[in-house]
C-alpha atoms as a PDB file:
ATOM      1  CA  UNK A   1     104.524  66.553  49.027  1.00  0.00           C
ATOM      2  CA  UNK A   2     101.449  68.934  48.798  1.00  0.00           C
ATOM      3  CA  UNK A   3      98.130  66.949  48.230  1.00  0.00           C
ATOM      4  CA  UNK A   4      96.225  67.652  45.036  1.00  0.00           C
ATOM      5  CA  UNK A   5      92.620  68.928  45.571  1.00  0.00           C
ATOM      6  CA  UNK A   6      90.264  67.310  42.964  1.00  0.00           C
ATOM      7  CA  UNK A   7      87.222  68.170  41.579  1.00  0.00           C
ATOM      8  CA  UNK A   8      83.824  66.772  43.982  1.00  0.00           C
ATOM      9  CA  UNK A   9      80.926  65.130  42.155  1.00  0.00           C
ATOM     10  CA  UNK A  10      78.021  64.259  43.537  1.00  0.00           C
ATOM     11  CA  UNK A  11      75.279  62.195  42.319  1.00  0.00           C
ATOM     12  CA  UNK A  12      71.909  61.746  43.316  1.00  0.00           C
ATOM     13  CA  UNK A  13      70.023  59.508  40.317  1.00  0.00           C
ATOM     14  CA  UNK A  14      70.796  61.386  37.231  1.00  0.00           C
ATOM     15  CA  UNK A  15      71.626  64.483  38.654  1.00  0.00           C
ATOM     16  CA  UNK A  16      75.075  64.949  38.698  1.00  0.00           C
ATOM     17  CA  UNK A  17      77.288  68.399  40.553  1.00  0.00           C
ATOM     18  CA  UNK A  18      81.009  69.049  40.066  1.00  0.00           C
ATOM     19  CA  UNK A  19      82.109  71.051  42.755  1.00  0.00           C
ATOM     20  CA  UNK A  20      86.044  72.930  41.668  1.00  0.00           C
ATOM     21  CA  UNK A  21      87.486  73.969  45.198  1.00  0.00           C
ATOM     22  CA  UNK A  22      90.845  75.199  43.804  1.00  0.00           C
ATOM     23  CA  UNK A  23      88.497  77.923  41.559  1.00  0.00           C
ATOM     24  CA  UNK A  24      86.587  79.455  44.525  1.00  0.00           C
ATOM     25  CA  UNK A  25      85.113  76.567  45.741  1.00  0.00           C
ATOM     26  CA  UNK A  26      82.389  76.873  42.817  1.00  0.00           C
ATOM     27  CA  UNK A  27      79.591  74.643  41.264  1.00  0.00           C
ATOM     28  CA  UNK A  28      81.531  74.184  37.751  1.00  0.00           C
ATOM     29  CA  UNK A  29      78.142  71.975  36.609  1.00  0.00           C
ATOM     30  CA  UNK A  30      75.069  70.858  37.458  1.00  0.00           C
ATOM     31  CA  UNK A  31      73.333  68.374  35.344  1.00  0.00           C
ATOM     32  CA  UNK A  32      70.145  67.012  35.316  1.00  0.00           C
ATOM     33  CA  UNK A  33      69.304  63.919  33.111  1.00  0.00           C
ATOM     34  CA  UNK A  34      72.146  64.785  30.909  1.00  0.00           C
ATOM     35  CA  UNK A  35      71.370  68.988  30.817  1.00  0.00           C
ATOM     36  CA  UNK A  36      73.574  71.102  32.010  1.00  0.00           C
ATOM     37  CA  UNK A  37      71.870  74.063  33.819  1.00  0.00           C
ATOM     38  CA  UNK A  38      74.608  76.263  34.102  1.00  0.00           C
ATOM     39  CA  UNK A  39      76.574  78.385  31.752  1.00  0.00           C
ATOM     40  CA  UNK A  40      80.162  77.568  30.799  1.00  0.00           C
ATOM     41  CA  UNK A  41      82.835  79.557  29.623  1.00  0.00           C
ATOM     42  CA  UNK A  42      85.023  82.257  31.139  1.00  0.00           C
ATOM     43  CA  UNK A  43      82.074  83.960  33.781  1.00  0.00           C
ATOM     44  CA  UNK A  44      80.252  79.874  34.971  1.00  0.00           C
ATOM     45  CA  UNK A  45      79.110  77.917  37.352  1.00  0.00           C
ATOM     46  CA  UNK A  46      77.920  79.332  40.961  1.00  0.00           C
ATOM     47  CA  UNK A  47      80.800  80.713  43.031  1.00  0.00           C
ATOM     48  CA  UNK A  48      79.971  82.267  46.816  1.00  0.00           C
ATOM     49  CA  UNK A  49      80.299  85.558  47.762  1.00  0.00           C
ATOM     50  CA  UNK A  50      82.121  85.807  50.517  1.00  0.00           C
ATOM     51  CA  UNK A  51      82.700  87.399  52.793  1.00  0.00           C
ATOM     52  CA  UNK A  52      80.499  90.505  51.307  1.00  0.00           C
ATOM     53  CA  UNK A  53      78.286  90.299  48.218  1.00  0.00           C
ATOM     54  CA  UNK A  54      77.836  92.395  45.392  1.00  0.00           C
ATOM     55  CA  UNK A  55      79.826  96.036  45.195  1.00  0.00           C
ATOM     56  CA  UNK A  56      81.518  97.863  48.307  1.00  0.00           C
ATOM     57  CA  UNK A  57      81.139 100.971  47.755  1.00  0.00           C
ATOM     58  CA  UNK A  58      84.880 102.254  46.634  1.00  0.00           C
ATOM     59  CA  UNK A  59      86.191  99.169  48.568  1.00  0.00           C
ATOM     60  CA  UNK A  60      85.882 100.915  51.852  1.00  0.00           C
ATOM     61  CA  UNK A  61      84.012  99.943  55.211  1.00  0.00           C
ATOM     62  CA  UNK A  62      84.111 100.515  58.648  1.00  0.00           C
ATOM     63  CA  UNK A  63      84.412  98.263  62.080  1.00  0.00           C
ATOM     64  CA  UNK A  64      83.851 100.706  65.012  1.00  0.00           C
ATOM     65  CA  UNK A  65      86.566 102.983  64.665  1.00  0.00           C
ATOM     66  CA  UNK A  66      88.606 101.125  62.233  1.00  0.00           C
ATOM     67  CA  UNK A  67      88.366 101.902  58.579  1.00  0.00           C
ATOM     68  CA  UNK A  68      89.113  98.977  55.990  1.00  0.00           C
ATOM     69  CA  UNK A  69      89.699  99.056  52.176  1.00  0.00           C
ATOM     70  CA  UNK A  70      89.469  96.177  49.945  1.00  0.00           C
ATOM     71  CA  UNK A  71      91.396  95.551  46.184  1.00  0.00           C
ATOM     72  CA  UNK A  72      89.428  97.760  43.708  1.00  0.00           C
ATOM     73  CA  UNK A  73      88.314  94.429  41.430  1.00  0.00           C
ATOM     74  CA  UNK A  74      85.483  96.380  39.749  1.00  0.00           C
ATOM     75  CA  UNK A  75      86.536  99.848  40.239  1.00  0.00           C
ATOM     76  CA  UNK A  76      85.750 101.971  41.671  1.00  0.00           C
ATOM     77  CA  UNK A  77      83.924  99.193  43.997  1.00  0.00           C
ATOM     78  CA  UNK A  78      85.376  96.171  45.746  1.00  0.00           C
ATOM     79  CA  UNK A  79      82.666  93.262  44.272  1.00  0.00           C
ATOM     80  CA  UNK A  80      81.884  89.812  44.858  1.00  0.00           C
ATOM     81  CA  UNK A  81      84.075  89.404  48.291  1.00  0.00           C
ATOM     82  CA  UNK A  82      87.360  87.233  48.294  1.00  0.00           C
ATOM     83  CA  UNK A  83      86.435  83.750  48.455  1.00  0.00           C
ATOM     84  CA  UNK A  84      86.037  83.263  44.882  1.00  0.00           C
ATOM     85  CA  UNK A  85      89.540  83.670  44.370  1.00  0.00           C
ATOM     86  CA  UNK A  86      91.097  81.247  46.855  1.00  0.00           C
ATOM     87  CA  UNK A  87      91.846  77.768  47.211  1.00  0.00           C
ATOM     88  CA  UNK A  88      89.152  76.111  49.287  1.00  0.00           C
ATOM     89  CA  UNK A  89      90.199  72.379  51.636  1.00  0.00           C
ATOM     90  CA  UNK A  90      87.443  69.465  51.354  1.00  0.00           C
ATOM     91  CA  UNK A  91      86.588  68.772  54.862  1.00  0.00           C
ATOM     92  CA  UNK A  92      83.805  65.849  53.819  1.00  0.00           C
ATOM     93  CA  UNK A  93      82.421  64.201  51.347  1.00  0.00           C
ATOM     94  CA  UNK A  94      80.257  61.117  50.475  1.00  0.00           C
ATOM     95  CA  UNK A  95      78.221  60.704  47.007  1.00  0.00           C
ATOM     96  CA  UNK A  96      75.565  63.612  47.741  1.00  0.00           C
ATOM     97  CA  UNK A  97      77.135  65.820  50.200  1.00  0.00           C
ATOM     98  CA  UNK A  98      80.409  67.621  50.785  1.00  0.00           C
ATOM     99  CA  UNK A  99      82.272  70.535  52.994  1.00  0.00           C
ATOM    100  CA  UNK A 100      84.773  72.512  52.199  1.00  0.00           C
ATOM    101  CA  UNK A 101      86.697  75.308  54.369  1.00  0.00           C
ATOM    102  CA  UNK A 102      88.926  78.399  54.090  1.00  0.00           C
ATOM    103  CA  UNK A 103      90.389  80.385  56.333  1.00  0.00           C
ATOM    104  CA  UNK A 104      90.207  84.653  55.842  1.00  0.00           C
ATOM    105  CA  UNK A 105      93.554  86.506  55.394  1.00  0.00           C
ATOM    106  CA  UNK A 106      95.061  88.936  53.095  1.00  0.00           C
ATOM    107  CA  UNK A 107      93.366  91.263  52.091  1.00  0.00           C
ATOM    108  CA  UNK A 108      90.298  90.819  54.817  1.00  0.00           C
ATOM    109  CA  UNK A 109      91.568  92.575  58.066  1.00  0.00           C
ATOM    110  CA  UNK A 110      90.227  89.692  60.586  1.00  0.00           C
ATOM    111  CA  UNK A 111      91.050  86.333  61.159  1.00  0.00           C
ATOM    112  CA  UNK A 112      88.160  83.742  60.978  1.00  0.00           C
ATOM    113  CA  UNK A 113      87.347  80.675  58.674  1.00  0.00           C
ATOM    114  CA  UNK A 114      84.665  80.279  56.155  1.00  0.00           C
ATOM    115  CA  UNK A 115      82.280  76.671  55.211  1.00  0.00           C
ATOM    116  CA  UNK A 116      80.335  75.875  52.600  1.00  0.00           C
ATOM    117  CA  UNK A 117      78.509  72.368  52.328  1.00  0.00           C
ATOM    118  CA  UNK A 118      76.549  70.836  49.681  1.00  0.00           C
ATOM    119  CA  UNK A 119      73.813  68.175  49.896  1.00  0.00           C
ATOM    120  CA  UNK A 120      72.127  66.857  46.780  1.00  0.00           C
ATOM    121  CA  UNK A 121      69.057  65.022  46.111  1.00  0.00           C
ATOM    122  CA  UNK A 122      66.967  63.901  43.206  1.00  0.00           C
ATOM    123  CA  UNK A 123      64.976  66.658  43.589  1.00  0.00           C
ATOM    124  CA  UNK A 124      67.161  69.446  45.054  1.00  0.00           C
ATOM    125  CA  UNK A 125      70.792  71.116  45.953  1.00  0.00           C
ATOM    126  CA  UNK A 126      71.012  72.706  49.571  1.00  0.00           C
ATOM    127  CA  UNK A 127      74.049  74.974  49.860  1.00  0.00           C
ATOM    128  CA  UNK A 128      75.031  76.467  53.348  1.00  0.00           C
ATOM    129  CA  UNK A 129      77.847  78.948  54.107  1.00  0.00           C
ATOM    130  CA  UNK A 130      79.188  79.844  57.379  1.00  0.00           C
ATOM    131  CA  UNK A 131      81.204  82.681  58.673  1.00  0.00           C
ATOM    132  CA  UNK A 132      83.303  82.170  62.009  1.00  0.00           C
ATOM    133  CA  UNK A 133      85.799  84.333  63.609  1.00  0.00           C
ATOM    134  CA  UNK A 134      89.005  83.637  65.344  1.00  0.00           C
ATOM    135  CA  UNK A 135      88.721  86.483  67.861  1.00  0.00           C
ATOM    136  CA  UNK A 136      87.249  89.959  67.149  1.00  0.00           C
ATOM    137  CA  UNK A 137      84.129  90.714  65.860  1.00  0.00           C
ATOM    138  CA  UNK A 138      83.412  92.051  62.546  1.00  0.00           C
ATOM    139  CA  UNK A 139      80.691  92.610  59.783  1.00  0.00           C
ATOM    140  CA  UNK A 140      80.426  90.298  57.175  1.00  0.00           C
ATOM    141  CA  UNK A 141      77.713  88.808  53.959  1.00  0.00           C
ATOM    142  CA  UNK A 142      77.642  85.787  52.512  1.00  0.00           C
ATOM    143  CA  UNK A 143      75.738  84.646  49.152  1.00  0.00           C
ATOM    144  CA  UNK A 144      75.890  82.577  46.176  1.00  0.00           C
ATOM    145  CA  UNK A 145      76.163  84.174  42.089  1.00  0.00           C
ATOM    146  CA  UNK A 146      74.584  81.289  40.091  1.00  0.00           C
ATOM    147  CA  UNK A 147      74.717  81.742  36.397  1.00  0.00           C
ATOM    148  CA  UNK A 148      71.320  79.961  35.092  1.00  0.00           C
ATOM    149  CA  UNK A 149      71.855  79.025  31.300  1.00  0.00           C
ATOM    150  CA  UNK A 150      69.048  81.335  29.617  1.00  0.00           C
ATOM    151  CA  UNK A 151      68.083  78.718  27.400  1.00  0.00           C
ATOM    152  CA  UNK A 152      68.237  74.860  28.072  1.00  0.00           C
ATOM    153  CA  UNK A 153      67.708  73.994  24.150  1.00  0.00           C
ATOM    154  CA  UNK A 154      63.926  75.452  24.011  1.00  0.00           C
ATOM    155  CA  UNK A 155      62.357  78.308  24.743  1.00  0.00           C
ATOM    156  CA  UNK A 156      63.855  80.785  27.002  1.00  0.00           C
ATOM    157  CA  UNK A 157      63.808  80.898  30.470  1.00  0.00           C
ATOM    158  CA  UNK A 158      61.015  82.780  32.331  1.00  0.00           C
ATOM    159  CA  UNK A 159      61.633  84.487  35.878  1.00  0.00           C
ATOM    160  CA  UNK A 160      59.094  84.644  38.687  1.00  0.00           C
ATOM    161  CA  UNK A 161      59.527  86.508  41.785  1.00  0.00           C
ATOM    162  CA  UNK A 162      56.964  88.415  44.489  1.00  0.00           C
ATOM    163  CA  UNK A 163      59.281  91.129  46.100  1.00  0.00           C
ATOM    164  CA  UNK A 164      57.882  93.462  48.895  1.00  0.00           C
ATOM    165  CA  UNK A 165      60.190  96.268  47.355  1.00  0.00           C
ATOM    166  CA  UNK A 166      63.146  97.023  45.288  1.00  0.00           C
ATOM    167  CA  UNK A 167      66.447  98.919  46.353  1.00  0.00           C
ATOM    168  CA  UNK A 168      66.504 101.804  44.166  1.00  0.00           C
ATOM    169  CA  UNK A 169      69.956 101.593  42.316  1.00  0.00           C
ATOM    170  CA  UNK A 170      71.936 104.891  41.474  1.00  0.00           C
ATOM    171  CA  UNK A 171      74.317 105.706  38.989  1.00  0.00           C
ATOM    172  CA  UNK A 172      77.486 104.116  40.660  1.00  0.00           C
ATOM    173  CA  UNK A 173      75.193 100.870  41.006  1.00  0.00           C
ATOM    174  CA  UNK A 174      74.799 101.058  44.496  1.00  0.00           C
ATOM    175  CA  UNK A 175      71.561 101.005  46.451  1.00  0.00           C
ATOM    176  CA  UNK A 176      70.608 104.774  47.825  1.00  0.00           C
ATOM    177  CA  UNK A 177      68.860 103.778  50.332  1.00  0.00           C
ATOM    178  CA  UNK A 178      65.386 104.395  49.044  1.00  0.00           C
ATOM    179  CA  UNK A 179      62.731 101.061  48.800  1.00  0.00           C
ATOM    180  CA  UNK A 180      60.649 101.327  45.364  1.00  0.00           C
ATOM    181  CA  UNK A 181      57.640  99.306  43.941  1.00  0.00           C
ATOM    182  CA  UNK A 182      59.409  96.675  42.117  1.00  0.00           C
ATOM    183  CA  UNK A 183      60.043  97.767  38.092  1.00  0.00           C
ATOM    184  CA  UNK A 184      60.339  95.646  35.488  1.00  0.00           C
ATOM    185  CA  UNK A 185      63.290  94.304  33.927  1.00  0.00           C
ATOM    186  CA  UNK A 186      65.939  93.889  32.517  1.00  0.00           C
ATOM    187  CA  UNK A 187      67.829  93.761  36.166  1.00  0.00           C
ATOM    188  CA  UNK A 188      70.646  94.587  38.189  1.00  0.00           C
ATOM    189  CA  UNK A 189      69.401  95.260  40.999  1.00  0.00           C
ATOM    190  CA  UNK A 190      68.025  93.808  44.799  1.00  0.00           C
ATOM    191  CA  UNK A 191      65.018  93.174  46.051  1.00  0.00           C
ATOM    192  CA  UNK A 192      63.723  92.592  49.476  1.00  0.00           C
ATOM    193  CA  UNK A 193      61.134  89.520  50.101  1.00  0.00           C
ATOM    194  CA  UNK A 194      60.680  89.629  53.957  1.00  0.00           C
ATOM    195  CA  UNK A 195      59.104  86.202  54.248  1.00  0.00           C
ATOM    196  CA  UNK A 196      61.954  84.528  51.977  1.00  0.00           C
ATOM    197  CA  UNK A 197      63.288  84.265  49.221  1.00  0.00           C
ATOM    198  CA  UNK A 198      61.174  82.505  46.404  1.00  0.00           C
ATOM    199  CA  UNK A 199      62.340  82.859  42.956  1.00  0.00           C
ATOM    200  CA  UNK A 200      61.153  80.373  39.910  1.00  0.00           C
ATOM    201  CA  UNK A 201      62.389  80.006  37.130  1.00  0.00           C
ATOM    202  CA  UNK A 202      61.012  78.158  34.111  1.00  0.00           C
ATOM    203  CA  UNK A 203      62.346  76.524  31.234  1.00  0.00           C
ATOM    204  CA  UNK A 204      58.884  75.472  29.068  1.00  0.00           C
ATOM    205  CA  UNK A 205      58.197  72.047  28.722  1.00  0.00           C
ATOM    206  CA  UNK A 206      61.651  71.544  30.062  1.00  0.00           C
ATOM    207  CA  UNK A 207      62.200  72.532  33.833  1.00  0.00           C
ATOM    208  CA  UNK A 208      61.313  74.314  36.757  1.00  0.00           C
ATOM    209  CA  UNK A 209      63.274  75.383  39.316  1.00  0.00           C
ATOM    210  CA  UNK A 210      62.971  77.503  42.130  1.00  0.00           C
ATOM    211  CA  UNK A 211      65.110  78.988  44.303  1.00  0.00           C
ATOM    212  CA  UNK A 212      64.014  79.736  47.914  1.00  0.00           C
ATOM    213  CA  UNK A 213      66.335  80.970  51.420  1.00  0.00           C
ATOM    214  CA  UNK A 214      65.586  82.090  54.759  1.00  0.00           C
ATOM    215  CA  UNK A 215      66.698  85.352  54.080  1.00  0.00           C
ATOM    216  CA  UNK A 216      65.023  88.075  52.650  1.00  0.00           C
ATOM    217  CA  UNK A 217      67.656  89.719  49.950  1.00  0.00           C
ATOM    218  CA  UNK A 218      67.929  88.816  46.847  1.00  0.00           C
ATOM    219  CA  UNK A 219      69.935  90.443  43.511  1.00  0.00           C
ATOM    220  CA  UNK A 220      68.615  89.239  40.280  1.00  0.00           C
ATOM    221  CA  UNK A 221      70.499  90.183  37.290  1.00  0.00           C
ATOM    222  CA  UNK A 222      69.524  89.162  33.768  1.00  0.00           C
ATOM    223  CA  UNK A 223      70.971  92.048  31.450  1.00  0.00           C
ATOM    224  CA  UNK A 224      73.465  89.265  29.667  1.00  0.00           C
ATOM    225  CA  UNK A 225      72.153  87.435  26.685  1.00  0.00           C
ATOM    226  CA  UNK A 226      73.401  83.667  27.787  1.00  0.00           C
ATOM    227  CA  UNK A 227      72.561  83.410  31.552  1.00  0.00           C
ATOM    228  CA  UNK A 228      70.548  85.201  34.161  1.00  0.00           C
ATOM    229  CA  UNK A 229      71.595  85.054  37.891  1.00  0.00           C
ATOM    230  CA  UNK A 230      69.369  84.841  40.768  1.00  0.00           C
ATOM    231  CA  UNK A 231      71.840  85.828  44.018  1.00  0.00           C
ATOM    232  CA  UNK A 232      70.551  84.988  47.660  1.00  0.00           C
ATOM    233  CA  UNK A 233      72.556  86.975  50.157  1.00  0.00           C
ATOM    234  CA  UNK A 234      72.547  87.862  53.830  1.00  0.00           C
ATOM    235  CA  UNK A 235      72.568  91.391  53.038  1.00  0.00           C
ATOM    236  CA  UNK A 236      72.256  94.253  50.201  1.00  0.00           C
ATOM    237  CA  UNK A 237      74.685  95.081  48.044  1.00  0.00           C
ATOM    238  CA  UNK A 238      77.030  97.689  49.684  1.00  0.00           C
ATOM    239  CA  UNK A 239      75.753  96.508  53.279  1.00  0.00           C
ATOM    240  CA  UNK A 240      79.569  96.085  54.643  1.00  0.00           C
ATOM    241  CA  UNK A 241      78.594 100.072  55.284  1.00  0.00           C
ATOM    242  CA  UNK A 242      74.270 100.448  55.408  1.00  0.00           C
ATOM    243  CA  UNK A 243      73.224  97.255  56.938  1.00  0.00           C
ATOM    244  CA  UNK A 244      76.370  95.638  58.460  1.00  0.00           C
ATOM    245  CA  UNK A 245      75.959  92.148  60.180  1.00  0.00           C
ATOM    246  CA  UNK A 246      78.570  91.186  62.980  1.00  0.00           C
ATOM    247  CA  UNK A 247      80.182  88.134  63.017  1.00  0.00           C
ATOM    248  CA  UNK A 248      80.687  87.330  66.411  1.00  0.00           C
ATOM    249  CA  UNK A 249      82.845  84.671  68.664  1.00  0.00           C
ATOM    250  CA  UNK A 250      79.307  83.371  70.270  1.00  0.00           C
ATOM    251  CA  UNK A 251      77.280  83.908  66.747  1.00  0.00           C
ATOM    252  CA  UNK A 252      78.508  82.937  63.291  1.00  0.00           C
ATOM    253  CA  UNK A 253      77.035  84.437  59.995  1.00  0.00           C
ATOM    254  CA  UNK A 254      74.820  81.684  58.383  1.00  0.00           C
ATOM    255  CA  UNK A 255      72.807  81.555  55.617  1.00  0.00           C
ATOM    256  CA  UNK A 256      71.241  78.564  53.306  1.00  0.00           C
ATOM    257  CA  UNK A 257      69.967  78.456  50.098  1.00  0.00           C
ATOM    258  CA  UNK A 258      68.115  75.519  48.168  1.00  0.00           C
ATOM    259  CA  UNK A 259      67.320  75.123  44.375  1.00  0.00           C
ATOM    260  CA  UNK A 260      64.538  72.724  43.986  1.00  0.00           C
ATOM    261  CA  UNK A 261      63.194  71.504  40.543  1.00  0.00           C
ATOM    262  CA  UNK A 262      60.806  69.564  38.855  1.00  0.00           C
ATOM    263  CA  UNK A 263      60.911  67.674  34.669  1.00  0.00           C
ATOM    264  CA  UNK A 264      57.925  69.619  32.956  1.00  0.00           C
END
């Protein structure tokens, strides 16, 4: 008899995150003192990108001499990676942390098995993913796609960020390849923050949260009236192909994000 995978909350005081690994291993909730910080519905929670982020361009990348296509899920672009879509095994878990795992098949071309841990506190939710492979090397990305409720009950939310540069984005929503002074919004688009990614957000006289990683790209999207989305990644959107990160069998893809907040 197959074991049923429940839902994983965590608690840490009166914050409270429902993990859903049968739905992409995604944050279905996250509530703080009774608030719920992230939008519901049909597009919710925070799911990972894996293992690329944002749009391959016409679902097609390369590995040395090997060319690759991915389903067409936003066509003409592959988007979002596969992981979202797949059943995800709890490998740990006590009240504020757990780990869950699954390995890459159909469609990806390369064996290897993905991670993704949670640890809450009071104060803050670190997420980690990890990309391993089974035997050859390959290029990979890994990120997260929160969706940030645009308004907690107050005012609306108001967005932050100190990028060095912004990817210009063409017509087919791809990066060109060109680095531009950031614009203003609305977004869809990545920027690059060499020292890190800092983003705040701000609910007034609700909440403040910010959102900081290691790594330096970062897509913020806020062009839907309900929710904005602040997406760190280990790459740029379309990097399978410009910017393409190996995953090796002596040196895994890792990346960590945390969202940190504080009661205004």
């Amino acid at each position: 008899m197959s074991r049923v995978v429940k839902n994983a909350r965590l608690t840490a005081g009166d914050v409270e995150l429902t993990v859903d690994p049968v739905h992409g291993c995604r944050i279905s909730s996250l509530r703080i003192g009774g608030t719920e910080l992230l939008r519901q519905g049909e597009r919710y929670g925070c799911f990972p990108m894996v293992p690329w982020c944002g749009r391959t361009e016409n679902g097609q990348f390369r590995n040395g001499g090997a060319v690759h296509r991915m389903p067409l899920n936003s066509p003409p672009h592959a988007i979002h990676g596969t992981g979202r879509d797949t059943s995800w095994k709890p490998v740990r878990q006590s009240d504020s942390e757990a780990a869950f795992i699954y390995d890459l098949t159909d469609p990806w071309p390369y064996e290897g098995r993905v991670t993704q841990s949670f640890e809450l506190t009071e104060e803050s939710l670190t997420l980690g993913l990890g990309i391993e492979t089974y035997g050859d090397s390959f290029p990979a990305q890994a990120g997260w796609h929160p969706w940030f409720l645009r308004n907690l009950g107050g005012q609306d939310v108001r967005m932050s960020f100190d990028a060095e540069w912004q990817e210009e984005r063409g017509d087919n929503h791809l990066p060109t390849g060109r680095r531009i002074d950031p614009l203003p919004g609305p977004w869809d688009d990545c920027f690059g923050m060499p020292a890190g990614i800092d983003v705040k957000l701000t609910w007034p006289e609700q909440l403040e949260l910010t959102v900081k990683s290691r790594d330096e790209w970062v897509v913020i999207y806020d062009e839907q009236a309900e929710a904005v989305c602040v997406e760190p990644q280990s790459g740029p959107p379309n990097g399978l192909n410009t910017a393409p990160r190996l995953v090796t069998p002596i040196e895994p893809l890792e990346i960590t994000t945390t969202w940190s907040w504080a009661r205004l």
